[in-house]
N, C-alpha and C. Protein backbone atom coordinates (compact mmCIF):
# COMPACT_ATOMS: atom_id res chain seq x y z
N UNK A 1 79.99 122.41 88.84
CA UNK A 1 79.43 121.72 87.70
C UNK A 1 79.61 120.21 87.89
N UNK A 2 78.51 119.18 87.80
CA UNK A 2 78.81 118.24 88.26
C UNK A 2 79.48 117.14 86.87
N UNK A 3 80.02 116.27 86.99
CA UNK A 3 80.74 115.42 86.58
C UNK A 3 79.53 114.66 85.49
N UNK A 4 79.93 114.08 84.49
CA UNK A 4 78.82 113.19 83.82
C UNK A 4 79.39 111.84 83.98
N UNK A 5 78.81 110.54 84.45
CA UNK A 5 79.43 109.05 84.68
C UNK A 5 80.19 108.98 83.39
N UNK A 6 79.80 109.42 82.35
CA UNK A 6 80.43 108.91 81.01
C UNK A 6 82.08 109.80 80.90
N UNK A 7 82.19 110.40 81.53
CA UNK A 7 83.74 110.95 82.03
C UNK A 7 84.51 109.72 82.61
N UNK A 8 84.16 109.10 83.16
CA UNK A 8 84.45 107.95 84.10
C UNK A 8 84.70 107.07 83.73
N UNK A 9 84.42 106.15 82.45
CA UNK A 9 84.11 104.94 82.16
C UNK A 9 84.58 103.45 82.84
N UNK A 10 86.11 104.05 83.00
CA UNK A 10 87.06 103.31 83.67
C UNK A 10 86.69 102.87 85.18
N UNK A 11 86.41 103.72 86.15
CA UNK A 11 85.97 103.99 87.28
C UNK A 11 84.80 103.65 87.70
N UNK A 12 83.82 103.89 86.85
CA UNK A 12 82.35 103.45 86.61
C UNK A 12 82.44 101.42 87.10
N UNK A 13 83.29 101.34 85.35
CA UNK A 13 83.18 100.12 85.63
C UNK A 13 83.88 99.70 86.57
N UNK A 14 84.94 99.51 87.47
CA UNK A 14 85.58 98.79 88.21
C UNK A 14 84.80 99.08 89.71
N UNK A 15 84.20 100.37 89.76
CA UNK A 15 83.18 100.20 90.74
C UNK A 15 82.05 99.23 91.07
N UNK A 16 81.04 99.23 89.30
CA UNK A 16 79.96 98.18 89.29
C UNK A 16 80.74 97.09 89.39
N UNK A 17 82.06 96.69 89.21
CA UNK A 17 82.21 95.15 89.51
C UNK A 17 82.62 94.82 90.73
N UNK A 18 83.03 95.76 91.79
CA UNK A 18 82.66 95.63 93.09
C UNK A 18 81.23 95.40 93.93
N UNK A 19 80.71 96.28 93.34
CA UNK A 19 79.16 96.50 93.81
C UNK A 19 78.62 96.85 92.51
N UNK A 20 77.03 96.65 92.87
CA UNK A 20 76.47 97.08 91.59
C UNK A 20 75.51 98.57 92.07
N UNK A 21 76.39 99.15 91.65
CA UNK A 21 76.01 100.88 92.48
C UNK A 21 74.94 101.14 91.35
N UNK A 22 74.07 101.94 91.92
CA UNK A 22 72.72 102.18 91.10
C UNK A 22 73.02 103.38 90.25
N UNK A 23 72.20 103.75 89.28
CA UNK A 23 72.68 104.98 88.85
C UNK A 23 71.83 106.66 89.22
N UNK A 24 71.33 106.29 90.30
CA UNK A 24 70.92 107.68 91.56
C UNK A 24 72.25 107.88 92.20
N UNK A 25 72.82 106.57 92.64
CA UNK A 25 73.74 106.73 93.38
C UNK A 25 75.18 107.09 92.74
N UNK A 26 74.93 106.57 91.84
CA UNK A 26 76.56 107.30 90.29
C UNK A 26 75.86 108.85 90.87
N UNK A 27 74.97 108.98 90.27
CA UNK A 27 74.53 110.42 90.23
C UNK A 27 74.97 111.22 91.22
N UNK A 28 74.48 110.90 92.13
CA UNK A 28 74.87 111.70 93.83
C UNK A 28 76.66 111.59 94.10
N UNK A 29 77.47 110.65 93.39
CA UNK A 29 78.52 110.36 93.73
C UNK A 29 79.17 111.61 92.85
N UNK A 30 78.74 111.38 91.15
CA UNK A 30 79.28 112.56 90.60
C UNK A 30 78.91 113.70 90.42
N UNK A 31 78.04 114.28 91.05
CA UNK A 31 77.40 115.83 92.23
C UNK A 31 78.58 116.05 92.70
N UNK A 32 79.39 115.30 93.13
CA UNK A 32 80.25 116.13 94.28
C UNK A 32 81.90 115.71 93.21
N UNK A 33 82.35 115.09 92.44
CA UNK A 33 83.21 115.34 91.92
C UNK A 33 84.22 116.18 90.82
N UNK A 34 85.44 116.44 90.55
CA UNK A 34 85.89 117.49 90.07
C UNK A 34 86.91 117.06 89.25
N UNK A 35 87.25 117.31 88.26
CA UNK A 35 88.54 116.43 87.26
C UNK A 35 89.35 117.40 87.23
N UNK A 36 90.60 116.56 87.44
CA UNK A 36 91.91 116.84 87.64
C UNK A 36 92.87 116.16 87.43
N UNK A 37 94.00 116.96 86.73
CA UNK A 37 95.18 116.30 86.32
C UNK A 37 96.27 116.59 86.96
N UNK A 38 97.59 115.56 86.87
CA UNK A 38 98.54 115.61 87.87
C UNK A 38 99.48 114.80 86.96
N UNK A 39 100.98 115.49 86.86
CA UNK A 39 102.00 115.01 86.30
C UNK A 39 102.46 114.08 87.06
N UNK A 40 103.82 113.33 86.53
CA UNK A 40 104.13 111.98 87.33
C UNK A 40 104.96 112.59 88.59
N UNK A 41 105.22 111.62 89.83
CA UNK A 41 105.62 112.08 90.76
C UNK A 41 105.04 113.09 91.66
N UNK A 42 103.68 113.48 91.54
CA UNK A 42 103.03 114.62 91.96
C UNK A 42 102.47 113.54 93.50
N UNK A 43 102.77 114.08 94.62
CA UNK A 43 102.24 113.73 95.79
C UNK A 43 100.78 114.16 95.81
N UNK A 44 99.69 112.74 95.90
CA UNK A 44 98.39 113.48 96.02
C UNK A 44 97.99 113.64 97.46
N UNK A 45 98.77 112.64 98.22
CA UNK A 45 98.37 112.45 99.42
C UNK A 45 99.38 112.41 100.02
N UNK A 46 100.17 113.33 101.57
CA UNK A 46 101.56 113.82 102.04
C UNK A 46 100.97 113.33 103.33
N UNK A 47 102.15 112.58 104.04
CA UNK A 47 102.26 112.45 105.39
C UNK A 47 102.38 113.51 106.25
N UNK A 48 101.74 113.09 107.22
CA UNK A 48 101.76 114.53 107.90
C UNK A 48 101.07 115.54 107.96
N UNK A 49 100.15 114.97 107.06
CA UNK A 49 99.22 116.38 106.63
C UNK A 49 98.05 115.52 106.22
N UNK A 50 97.05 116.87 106.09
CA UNK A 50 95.53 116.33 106.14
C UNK A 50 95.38 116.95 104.35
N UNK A 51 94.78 115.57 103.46
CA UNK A 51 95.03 116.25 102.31
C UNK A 51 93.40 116.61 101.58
N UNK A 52 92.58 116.07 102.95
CA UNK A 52 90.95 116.68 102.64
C UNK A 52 90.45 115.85 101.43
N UNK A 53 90.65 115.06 100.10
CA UNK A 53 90.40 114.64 99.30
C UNK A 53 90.51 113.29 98.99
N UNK A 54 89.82 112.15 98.29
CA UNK A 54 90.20 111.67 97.88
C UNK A 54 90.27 111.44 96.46
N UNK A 55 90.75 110.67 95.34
CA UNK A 55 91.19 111.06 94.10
C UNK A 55 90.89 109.21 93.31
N UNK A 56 89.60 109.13 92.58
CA UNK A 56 89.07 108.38 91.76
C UNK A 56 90.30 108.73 90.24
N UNK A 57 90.77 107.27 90.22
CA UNK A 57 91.95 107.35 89.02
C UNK A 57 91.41 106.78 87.76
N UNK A 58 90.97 107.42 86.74
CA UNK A 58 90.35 107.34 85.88
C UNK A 58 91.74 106.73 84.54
N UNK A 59 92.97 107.47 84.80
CA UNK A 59 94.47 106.76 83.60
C UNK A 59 95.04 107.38 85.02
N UNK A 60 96.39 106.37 84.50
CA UNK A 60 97.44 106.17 85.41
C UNK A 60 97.80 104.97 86.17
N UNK A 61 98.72 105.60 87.38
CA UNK A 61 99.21 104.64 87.92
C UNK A 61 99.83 105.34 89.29
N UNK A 62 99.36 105.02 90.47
CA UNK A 62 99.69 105.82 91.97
C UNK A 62 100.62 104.74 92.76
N UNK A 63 101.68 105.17 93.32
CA UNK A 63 101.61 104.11 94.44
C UNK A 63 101.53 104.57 95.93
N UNK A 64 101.61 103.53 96.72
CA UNK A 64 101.26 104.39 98.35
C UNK A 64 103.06 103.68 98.80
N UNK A 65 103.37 104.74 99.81
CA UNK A 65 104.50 104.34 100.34
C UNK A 65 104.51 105.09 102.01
N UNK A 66 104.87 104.28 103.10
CA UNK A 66 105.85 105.09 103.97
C UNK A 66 107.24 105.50 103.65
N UNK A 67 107.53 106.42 104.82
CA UNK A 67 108.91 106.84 105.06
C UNK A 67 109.35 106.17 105.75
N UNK A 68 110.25 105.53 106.39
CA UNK A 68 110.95 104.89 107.41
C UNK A 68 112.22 104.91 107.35
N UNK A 69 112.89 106.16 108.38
CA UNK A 69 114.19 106.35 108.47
C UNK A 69 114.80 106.68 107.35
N UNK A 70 114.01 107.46 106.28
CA UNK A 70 114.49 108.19 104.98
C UNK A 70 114.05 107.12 104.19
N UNK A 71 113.88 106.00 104.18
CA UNK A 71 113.69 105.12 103.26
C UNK A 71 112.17 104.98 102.87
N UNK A 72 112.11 104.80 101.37
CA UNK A 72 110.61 104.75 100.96
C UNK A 72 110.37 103.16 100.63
N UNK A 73 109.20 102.67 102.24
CA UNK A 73 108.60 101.66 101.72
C UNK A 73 107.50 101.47 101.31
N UNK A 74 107.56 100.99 99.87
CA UNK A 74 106.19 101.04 98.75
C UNK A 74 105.13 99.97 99.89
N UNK A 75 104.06 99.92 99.80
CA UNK A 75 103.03 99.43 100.66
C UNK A 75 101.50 99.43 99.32
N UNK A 76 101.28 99.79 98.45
CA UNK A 76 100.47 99.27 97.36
C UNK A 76 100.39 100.15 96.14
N UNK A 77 99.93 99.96 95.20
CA UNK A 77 99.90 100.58 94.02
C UNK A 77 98.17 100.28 93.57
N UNK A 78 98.14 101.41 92.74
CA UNK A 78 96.71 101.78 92.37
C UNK A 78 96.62 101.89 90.90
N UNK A 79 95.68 101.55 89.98
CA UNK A 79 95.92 101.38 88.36
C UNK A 79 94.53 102.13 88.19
N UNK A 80 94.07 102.21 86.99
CA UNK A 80 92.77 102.83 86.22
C UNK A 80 91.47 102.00 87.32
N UNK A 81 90.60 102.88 87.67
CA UNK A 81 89.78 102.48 88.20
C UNK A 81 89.87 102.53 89.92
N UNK A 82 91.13 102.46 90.33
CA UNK A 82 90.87 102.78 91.48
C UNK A 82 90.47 103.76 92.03
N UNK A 83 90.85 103.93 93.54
CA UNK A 83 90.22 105.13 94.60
C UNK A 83 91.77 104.94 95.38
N UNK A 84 91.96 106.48 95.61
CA UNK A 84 93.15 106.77 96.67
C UNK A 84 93.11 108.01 97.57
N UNK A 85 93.43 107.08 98.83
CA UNK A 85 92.90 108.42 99.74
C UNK A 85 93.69 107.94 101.13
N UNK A 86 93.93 109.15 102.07
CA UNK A 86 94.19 109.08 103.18
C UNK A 86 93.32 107.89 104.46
N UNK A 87 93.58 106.92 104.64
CA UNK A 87 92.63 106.29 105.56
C UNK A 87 93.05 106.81 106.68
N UNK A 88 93.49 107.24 107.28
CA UNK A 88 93.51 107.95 108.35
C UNK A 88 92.72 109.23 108.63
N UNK A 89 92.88 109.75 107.58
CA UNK A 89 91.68 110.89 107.72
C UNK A 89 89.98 110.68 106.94
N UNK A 90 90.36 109.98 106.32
CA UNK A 90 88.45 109.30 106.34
C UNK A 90 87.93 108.82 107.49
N UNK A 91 88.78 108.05 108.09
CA UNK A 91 88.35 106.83 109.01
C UNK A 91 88.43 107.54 110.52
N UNK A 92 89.61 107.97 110.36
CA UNK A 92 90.01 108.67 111.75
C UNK A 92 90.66 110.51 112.13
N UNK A 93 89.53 110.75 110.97
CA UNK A 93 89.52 112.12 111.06
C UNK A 93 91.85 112.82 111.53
N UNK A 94 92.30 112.39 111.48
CA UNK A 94 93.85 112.13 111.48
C UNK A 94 94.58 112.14 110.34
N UNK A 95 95.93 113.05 110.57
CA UNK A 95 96.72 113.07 109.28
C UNK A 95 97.03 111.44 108.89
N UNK A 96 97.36 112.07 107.39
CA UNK A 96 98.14 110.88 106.69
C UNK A 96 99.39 110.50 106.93
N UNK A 97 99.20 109.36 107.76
CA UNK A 97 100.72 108.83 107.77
C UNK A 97 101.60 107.59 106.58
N UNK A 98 100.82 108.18 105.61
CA UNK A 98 101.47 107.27 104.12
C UNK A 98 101.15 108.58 103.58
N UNK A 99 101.96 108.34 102.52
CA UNK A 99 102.18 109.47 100.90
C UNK A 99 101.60 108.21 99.97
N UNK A 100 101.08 109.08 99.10
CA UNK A 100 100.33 108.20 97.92
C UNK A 100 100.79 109.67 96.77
N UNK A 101 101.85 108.47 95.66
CA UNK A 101 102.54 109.46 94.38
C UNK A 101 102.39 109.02 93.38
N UNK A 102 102.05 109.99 92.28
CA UNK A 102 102.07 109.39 90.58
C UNK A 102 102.63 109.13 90.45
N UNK A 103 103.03 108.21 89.27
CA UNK A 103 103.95 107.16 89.02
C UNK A 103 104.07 107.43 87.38
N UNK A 104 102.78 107.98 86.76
CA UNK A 104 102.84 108.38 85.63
C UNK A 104 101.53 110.04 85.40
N UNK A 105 101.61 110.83 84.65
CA UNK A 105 101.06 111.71 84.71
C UNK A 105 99.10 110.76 85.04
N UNK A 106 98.88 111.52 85.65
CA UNK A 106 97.13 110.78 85.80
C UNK A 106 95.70 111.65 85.69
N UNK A 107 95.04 111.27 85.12
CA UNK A 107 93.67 111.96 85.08
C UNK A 107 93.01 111.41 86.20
N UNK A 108 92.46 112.62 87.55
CA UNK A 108 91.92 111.93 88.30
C UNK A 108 90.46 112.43 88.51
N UNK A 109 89.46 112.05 88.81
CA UNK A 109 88.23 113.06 90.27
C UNK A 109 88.30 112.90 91.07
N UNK A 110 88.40 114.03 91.79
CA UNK A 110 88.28 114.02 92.79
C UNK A 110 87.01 114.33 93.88
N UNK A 111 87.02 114.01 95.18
CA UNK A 111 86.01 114.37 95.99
C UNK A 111 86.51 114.58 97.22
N UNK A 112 85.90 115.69 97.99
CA UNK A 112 86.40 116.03 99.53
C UNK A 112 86.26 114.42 100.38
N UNK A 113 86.88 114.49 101.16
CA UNK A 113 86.52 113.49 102.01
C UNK A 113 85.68 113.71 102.69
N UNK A 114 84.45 114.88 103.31
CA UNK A 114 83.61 115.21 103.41
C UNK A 114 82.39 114.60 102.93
N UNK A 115 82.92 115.18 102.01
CA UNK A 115 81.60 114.81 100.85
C UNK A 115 81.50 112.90 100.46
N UNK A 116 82.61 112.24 100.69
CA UNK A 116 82.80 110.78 100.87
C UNK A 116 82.42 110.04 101.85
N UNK A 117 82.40 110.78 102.72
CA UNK A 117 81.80 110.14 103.88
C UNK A 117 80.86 110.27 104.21
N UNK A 118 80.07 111.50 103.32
CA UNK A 118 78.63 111.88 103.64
C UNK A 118 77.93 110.85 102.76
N UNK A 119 78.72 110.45 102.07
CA UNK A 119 77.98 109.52 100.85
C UNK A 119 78.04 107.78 101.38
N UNK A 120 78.74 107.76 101.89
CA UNK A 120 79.20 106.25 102.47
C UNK A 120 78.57 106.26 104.14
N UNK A 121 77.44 107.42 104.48
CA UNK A 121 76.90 107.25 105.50
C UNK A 121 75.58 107.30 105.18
N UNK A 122 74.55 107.86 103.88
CA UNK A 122 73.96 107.88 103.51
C UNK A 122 73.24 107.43 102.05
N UNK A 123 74.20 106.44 101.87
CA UNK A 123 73.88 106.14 100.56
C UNK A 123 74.22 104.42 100.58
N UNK A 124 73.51 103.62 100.67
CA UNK A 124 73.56 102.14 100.52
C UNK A 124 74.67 101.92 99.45
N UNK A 125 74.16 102.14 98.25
CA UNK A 125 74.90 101.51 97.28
C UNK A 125 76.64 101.94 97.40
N UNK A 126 76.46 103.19 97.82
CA UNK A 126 77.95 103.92 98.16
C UNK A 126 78.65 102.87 99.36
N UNK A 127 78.02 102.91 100.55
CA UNK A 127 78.04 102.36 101.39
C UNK A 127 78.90 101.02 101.42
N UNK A 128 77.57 100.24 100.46
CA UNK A 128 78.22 98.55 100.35
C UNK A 128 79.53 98.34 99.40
N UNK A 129 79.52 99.25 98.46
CA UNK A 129 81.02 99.85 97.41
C UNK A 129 82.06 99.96 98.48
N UNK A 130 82.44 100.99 99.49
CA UNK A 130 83.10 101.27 100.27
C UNK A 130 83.47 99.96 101.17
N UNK A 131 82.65 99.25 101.66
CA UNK A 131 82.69 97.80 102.59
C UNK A 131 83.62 97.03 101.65
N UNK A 132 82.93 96.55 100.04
CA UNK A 132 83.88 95.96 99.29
C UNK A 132 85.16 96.23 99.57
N UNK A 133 85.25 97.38 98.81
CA UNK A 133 87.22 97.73 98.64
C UNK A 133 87.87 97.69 99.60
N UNK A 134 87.21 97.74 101.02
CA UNK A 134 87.68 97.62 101.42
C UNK A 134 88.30 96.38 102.53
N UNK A 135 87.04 95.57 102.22
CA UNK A 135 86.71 93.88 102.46
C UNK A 135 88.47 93.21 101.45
N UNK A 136 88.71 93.70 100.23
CA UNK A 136 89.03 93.59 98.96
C UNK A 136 90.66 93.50 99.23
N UNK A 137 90.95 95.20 100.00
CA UNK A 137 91.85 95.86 100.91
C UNK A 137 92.94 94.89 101.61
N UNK A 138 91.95 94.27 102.35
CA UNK A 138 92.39 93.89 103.55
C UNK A 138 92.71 92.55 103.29
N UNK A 139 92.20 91.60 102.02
CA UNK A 139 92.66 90.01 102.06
C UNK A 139 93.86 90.80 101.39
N UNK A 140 94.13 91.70 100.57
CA UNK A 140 95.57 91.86 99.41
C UNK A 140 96.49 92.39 100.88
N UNK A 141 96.04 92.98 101.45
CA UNK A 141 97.21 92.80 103.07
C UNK A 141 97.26 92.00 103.56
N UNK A 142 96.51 90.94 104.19
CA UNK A 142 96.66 89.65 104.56
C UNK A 142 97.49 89.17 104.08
N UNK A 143 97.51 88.39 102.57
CA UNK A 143 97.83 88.18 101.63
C UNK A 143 98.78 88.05 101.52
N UNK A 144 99.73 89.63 101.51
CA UNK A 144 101.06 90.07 101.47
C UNK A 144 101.54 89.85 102.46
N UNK A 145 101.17 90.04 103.85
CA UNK A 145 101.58 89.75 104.73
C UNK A 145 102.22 88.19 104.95
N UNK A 146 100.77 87.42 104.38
CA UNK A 146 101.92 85.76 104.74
C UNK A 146 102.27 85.41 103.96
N UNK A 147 102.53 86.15 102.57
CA UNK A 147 103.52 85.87 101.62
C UNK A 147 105.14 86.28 101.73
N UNK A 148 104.89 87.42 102.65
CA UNK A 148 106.69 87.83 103.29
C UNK A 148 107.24 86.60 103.77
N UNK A 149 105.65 86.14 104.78
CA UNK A 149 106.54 85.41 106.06
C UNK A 149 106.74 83.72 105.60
N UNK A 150 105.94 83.23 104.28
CA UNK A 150 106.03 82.15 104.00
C UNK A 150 106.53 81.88 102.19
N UNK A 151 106.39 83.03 101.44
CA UNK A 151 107.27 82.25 99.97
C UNK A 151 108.41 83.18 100.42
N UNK A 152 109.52 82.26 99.43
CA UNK A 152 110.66 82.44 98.49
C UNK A 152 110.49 84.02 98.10
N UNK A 153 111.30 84.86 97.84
CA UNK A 153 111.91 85.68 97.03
C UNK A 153 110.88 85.58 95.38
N UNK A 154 111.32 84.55 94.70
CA UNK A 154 110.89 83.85 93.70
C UNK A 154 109.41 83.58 93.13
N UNK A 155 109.00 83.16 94.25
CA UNK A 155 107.24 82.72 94.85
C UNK A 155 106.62 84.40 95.14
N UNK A 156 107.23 85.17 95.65
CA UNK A 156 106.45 86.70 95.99
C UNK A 156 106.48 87.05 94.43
N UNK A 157 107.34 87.05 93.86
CA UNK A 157 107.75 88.11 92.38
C UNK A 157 106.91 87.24 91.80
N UNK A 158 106.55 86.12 91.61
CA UNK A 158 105.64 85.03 90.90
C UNK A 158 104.18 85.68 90.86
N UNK A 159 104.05 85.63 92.29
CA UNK A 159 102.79 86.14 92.57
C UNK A 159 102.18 87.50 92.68
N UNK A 160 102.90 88.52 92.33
CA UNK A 160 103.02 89.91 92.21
C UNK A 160 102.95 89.53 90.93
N UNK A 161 103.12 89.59 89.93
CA UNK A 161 103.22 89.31 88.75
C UNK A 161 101.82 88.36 88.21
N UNK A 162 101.29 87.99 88.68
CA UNK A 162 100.06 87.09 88.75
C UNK A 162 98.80 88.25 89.37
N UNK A 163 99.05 88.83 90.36
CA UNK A 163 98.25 89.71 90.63
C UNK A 163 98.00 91.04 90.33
N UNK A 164 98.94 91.87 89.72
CA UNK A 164 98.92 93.10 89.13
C UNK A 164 99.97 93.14 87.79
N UNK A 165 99.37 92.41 86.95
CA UNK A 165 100.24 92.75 85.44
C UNK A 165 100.30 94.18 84.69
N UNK A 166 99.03 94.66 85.23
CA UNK A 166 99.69 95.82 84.69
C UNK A 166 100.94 96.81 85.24
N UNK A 167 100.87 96.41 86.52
CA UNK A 167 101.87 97.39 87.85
C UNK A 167 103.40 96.50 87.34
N UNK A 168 103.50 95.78 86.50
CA UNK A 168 104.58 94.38 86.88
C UNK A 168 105.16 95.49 85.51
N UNK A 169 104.09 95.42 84.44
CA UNK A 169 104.73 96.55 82.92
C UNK A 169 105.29 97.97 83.27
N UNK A 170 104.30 98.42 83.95
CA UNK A 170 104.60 100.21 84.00
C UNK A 170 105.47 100.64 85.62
N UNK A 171 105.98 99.99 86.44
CA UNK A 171 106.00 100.81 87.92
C UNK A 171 107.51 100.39 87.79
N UNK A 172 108.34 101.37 88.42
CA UNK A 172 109.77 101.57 88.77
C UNK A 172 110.34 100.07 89.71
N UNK A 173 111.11 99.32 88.89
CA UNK A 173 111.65 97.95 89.60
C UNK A 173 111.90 98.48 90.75
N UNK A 174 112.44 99.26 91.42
CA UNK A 174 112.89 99.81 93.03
C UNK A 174 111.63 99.74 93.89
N UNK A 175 110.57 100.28 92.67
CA UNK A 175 109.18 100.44 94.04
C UNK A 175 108.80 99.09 94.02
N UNK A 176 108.82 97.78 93.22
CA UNK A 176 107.98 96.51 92.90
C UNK A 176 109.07 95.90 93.93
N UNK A 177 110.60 96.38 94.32
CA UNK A 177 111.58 95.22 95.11
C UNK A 177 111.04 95.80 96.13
N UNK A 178 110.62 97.29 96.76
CA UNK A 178 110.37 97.58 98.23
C UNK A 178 108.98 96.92 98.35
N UNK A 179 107.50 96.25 97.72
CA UNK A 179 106.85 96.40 98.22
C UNK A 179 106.81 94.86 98.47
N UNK A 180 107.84 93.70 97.62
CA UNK A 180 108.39 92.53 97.89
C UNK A 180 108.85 92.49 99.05
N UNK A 181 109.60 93.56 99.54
CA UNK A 181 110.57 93.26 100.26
C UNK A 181 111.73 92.79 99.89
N UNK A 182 112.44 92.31 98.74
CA UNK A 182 113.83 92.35 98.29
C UNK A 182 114.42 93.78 97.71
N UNK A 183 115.66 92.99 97.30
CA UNK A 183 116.46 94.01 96.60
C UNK A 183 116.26 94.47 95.16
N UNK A 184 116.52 95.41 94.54
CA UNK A 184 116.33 95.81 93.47
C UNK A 184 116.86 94.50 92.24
N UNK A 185 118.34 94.10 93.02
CA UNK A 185 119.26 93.41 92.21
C UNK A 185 118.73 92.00 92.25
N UNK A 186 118.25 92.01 93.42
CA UNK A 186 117.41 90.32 93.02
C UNK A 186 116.26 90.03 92.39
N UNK A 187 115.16 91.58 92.37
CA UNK A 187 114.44 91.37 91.37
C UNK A 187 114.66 91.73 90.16
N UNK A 188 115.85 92.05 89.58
CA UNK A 188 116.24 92.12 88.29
C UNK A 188 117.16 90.59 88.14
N UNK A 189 117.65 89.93 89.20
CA UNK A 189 117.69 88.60 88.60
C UNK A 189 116.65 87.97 88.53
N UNK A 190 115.54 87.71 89.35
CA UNK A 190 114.53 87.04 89.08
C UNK A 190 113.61 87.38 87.88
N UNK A 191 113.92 88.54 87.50
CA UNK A 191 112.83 88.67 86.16
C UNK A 191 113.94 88.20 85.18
N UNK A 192 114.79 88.25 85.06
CA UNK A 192 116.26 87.84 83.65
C UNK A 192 115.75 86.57 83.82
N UNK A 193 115.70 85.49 84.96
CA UNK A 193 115.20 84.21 84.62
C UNK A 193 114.02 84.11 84.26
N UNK A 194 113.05 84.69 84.42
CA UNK A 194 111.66 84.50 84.26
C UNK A 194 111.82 84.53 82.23
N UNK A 195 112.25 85.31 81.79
CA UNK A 195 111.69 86.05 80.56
C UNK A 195 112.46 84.66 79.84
């Protein structure tokens, strides 16, 4: 049974403000999607494994993390409107070597990665959507990247806080110090001064 855009609203819009996806192409997109819910902490996407789907976040809040040597390093977070999925197995047919976990219970749709890639090979508007986020992707890694290697402690939490206010209200201080790169205890001093 296919999906109606007006299920979506959230998703809808943060898509058209990437691209302005047509509504043949909403159409064909929600043909192939399926709604689903997931309590907090629910792994949608496991390392190591091929999780076949990706998962349009309509409420909530996801984040992506590696493992490294038992330790979980947070690497991005996802709010209403995003898309979360294995890039390794879209891109490179290859397991996921990141976990992507709720953070709060979430309403998601989902779509095979199949069916995502059939759409992002045949469908323009899908197509140039997909280029965005992921054009989008890659300056917020940049980004982060020469913000490790060039602010302050102070200057990262500044600017994390400037760039995702909603992730700064709702996400576990432990996951916001791993994806800084500090300590838990220094970003609980740096927010005591901030406030």
């Amino acid at each position: 049974m296919a999906v109606d855009p007006s299920m979506l609203p959230t998703v809808v819009t943060r898509m058209r403000g990437d691209w302005a996806v047509g509504v043949d192409s909403l159409g064909k997109l929600c043909e192939c999607l399926e709604e689903y819910h997931f309590p907090k902490r629910y792994q949608l996407v496991k390392a190591q494994t091929r999780c076949r789907h990706a998962y349009f976040v309509e409420k909530g809040l996801t984040r992506s993390f590696w493992l490294v040597d038992g330790e979980e390093i947070t690497t991005s977070f996802s709010t209403e409107g995003g898309i979360v999925f294995s890039m390794d197995e879209l891109y490179y047919d290859r397991q996921s070597e990141e976990f992507v976990e709720t953070m709060e219970p979430v309403k998601t749709f989902r779509i095979s990665i199949e069916n995502l890639r059939h759409l992002m090979a045949t469908d323009i508007d899908i197509s140039n959507w997909g280029r965005i986020i992921h054009q989008n992707e890659y300056r917020r890694l940049h980004r982060s990247h020469k913000e490790r290697l060039t602010l302050s402690a102070r200057q990262r939490y500044e600017e994390f806080c400037s760039q995702f206010p909603q992730v700064i209200r709702r996400a576990n201080l432990a996951y916001i110090a791993s994806y800084l790169g500090i300590t838990p205890a220094t970003l609980s001093r740096l927010r005591n001064k901030k406030r």
